[in-house]
PDB file of N, CA and C in Angstrom:
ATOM      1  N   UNK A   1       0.847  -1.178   0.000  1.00  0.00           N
ATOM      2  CA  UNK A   1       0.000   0.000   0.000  1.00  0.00           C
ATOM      3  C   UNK A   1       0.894   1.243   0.000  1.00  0.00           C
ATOM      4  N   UNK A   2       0.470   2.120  -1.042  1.00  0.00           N
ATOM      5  CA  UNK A   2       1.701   3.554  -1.180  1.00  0.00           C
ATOM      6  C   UNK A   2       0.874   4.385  -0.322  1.00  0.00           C
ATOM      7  N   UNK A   3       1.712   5.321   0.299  1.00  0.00           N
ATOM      8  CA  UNK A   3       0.888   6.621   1.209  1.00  0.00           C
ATOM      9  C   UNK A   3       1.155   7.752  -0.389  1.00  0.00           C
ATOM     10  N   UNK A   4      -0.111   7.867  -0.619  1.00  0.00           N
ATOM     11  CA  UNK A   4      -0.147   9.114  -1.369  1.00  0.00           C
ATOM     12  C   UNK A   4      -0.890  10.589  -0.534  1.00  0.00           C
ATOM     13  N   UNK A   5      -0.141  11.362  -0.758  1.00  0.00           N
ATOM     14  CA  UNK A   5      -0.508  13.177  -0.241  1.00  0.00           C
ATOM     15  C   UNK A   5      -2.087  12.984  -1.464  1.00  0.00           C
ATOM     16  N   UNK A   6      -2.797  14.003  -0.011  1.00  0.00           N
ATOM     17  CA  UNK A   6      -4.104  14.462  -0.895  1.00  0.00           C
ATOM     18  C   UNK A   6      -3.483  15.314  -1.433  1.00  0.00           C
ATOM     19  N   UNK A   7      -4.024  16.016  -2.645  1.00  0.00           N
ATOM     20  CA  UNK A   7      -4.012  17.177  -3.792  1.00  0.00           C
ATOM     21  C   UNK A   7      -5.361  17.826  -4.189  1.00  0.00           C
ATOM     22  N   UNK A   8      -5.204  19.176  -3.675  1.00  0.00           N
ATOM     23  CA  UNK A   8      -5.986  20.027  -3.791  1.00  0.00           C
ATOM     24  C   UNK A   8      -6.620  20.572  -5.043  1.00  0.00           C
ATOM     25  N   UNK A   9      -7.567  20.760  -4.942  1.00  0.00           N
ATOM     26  CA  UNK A   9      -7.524  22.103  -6.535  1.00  0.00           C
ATOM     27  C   UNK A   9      -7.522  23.344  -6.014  1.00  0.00           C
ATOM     28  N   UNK A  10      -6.350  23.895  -7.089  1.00  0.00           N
ATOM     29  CA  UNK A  10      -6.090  25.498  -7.081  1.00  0.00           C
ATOM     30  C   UNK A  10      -7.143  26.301  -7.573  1.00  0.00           C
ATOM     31  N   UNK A  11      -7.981  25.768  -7.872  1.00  0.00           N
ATOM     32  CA  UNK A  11      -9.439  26.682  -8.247  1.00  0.00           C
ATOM     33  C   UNK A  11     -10.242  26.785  -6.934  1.00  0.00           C
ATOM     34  N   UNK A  12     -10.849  25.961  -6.273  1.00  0.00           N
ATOM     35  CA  UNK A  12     -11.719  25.543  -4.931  1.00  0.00           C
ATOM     36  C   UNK A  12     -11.284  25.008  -3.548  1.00  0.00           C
ATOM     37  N   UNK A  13     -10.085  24.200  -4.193  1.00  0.00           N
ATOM     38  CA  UNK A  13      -9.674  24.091  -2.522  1.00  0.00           C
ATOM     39  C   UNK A  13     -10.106  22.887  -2.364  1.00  0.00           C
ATOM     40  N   UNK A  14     -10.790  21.590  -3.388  1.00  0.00           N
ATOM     41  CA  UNK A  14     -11.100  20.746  -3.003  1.00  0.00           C
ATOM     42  C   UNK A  14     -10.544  19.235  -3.038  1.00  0.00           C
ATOM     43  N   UNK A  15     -10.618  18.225  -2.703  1.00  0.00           N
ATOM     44  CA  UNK A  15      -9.877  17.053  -2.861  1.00  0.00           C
ATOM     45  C   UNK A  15      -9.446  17.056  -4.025  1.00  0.00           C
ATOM     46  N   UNK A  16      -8.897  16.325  -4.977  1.00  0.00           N
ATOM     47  CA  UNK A  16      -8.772  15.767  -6.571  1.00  0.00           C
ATOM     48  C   UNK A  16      -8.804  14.029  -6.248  1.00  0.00           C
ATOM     49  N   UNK A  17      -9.731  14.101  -7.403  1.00  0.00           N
ATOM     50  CA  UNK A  17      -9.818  12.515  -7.523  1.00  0.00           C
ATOM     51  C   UNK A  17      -8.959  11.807  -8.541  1.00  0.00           C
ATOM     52  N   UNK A  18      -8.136  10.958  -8.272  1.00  0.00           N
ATOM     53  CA  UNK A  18      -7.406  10.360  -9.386  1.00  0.00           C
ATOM     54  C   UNK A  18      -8.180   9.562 -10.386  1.00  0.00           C
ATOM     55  N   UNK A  19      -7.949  10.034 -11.459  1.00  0.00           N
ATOM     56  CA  UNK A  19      -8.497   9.631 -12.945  1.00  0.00           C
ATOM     57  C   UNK A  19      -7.523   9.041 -14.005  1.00  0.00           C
ATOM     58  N   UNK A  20      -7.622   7.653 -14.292  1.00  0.00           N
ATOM     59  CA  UNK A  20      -6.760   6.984 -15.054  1.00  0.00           C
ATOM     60  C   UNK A  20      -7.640   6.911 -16.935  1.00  0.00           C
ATOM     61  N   UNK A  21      -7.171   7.896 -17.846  1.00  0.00           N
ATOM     62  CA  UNK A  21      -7.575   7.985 -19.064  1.00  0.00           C
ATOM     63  C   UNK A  21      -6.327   7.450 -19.729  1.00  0.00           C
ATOM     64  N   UNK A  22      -6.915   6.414 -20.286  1.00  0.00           N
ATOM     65  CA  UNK A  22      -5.623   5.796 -21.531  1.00  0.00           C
ATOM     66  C   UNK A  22      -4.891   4.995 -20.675  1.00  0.00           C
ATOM     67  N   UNK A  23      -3.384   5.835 -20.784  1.00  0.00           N
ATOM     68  CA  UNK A  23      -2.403   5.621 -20.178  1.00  0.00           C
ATOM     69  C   UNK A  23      -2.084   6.749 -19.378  1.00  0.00           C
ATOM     70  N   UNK A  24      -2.642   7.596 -19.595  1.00  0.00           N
ATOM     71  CA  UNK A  24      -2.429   8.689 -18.388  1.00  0.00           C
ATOM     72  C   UNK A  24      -3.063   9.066 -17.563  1.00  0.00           C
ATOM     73  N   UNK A  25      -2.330   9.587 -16.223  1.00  0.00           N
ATOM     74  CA  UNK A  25      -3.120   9.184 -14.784  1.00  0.00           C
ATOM     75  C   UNK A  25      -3.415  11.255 -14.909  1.00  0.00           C
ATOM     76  N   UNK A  26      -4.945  11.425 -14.525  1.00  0.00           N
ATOM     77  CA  UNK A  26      -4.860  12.876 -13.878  1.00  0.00           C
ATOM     78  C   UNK A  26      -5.393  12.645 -13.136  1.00  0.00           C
ATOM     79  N   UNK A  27      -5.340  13.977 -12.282  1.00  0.00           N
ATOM     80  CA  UNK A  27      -6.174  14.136 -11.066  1.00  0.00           C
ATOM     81  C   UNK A  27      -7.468  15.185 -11.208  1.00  0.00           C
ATOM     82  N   UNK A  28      -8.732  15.158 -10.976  1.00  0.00           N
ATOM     83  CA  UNK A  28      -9.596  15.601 -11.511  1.00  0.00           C
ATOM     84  C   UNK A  28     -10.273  16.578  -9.709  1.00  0.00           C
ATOM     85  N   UNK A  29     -11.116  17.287 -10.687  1.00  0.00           N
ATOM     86  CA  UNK A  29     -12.001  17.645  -8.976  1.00  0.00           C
ATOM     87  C   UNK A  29     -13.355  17.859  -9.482  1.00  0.00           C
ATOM     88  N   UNK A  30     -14.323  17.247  -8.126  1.00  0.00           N
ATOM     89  CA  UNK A  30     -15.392  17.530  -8.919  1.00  0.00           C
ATOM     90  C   UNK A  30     -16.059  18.623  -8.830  1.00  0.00           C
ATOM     91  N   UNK A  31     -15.837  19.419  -8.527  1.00  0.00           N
ATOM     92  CA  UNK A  31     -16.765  20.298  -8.042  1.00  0.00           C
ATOM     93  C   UNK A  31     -16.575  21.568  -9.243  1.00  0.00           C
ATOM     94  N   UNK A  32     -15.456  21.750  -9.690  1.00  0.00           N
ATOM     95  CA  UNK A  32     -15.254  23.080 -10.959  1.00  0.00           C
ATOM     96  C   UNK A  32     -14.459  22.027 -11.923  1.00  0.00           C
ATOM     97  N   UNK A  33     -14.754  20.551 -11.883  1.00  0.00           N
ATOM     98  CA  UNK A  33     -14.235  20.101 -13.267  1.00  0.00           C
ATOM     99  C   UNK A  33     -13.031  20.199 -13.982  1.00  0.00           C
ATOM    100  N   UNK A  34     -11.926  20.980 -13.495  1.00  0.00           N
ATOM    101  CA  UNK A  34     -10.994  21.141 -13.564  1.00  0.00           C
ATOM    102  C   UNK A  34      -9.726  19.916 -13.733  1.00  0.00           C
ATOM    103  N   UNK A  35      -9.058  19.882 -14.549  1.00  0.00           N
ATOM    104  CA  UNK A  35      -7.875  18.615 -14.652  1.00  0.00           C
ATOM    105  C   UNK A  35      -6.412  18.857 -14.580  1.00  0.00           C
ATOM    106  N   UNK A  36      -5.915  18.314 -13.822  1.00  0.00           N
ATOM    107  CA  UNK A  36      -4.364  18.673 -13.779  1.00  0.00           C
ATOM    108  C   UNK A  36      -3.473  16.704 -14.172  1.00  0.00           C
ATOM    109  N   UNK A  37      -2.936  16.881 -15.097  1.00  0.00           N
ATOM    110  CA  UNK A  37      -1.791  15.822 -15.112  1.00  0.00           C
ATOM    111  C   UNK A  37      -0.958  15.572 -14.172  1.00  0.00           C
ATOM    112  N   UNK A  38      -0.719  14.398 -14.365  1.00  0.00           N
ATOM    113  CA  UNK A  38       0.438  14.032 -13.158  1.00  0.00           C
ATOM    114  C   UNK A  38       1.928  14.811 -13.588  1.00  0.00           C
ATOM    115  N   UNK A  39       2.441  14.683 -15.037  1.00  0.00           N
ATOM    116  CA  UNK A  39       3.088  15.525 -15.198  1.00  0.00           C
ATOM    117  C   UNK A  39       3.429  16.734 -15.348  1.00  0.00           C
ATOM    118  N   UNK A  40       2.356  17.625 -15.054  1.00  0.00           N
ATOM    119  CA  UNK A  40       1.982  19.208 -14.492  1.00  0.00           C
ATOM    120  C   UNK A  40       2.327  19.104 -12.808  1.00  0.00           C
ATOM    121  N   UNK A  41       2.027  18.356 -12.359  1.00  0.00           N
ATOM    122  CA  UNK A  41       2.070  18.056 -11.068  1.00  0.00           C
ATOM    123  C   UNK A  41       3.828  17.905 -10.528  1.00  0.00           C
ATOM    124  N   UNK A  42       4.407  17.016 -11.239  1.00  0.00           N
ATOM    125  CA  UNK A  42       5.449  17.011 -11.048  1.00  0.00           C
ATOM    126  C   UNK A  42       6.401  17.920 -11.555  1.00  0.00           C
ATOM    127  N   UNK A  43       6.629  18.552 -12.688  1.00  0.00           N
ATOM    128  CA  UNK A  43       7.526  20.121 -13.333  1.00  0.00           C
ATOM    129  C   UNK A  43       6.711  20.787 -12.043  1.00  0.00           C
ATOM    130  N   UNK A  44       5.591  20.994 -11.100  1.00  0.00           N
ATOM    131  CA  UNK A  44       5.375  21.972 -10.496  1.00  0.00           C
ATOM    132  C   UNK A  44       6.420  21.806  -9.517  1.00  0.00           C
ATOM    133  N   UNK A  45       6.579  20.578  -8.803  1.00  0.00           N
ATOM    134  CA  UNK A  45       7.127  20.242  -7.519  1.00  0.00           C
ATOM    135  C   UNK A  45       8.788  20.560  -7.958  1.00  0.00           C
ATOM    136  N   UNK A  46       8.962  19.997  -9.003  1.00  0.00           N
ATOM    137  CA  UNK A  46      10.764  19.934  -9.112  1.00  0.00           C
ATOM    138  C   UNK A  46      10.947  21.311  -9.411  1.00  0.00           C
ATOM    139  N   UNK A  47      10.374  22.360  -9.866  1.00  0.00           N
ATOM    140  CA  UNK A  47      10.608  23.558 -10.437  1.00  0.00           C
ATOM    141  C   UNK A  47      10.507  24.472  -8.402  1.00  0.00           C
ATOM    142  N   UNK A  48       9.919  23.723  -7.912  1.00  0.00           N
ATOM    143  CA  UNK A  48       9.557  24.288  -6.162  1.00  0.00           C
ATOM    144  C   UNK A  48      10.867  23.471  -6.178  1.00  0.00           C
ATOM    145  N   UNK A  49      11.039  22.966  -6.134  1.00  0.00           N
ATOM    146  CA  UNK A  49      12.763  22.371  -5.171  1.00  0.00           C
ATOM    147  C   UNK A  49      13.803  23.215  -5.858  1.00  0.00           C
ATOM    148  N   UNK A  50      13.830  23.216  -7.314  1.00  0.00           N
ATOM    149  CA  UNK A  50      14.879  24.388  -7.636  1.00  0.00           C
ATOM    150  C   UNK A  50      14.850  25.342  -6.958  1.00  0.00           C
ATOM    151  N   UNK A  51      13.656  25.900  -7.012  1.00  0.00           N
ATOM    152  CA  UNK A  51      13.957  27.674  -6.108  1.00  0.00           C
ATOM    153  C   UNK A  51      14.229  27.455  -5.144  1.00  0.00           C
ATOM    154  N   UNK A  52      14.028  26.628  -4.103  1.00  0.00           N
ATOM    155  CA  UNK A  52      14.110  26.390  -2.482  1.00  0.00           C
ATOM    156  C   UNK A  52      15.944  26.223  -2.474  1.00  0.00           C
ATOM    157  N   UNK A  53      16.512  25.145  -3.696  1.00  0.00           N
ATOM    158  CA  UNK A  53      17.450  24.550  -3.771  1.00  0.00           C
ATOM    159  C   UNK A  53      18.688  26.398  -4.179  1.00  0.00           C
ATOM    160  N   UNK A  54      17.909  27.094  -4.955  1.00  0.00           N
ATOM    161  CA  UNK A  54      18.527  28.299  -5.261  1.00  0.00           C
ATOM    162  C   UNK A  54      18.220  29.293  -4.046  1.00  0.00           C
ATOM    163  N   UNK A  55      17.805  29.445  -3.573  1.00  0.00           N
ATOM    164  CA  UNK A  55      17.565  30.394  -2.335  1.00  0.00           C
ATOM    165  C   UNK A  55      18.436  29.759  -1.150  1.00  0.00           C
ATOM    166  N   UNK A  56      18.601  28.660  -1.232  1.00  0.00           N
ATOM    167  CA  UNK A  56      19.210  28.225   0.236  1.00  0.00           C
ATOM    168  C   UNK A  56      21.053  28.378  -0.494  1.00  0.00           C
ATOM    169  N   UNK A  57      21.265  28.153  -1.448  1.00  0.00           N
ATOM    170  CA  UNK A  57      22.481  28.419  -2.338  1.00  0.00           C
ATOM    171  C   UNK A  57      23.050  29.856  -2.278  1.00  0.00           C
ATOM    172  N   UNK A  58      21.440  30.598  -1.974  1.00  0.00           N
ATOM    173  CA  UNK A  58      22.573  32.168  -1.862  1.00  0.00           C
ATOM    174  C   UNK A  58      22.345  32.674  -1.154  1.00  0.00           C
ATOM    175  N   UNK A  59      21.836  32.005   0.106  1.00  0.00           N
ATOM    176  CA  UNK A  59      21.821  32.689   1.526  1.00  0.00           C
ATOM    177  C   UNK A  59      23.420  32.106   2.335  1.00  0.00           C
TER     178      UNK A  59
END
């Protein structure tokens, strides 16, 4: 069993439900219908560790 983090939507604030289309996994919400990819999801997070990774570099 994996521990997965809930994920919000940036529109409402509400859960996202994971949605497997095809071969690709998104995360959906129901409430404003809204879709985010897993790989939107991830360039978000690694692009957040760069800056964290660059800010702690020039302090």
């Amino acid at each position: 069993m994996s521990n997965e983090e809930k994920l919000l939507c940036r529109n409402c604030n509400t859960e996202l439900e994971r949605r497997m289309i095809g071969l690709n996994t998104f995360y959906c919400c129901r409430e404003c219908l809204s879709m985010v990819s897993v790989r939107e999801i991830v360039q978000l997070k690694l692009g957040m560790m760069r800056t964290i990774d660059a800010m702690e570099a020039s302090s």
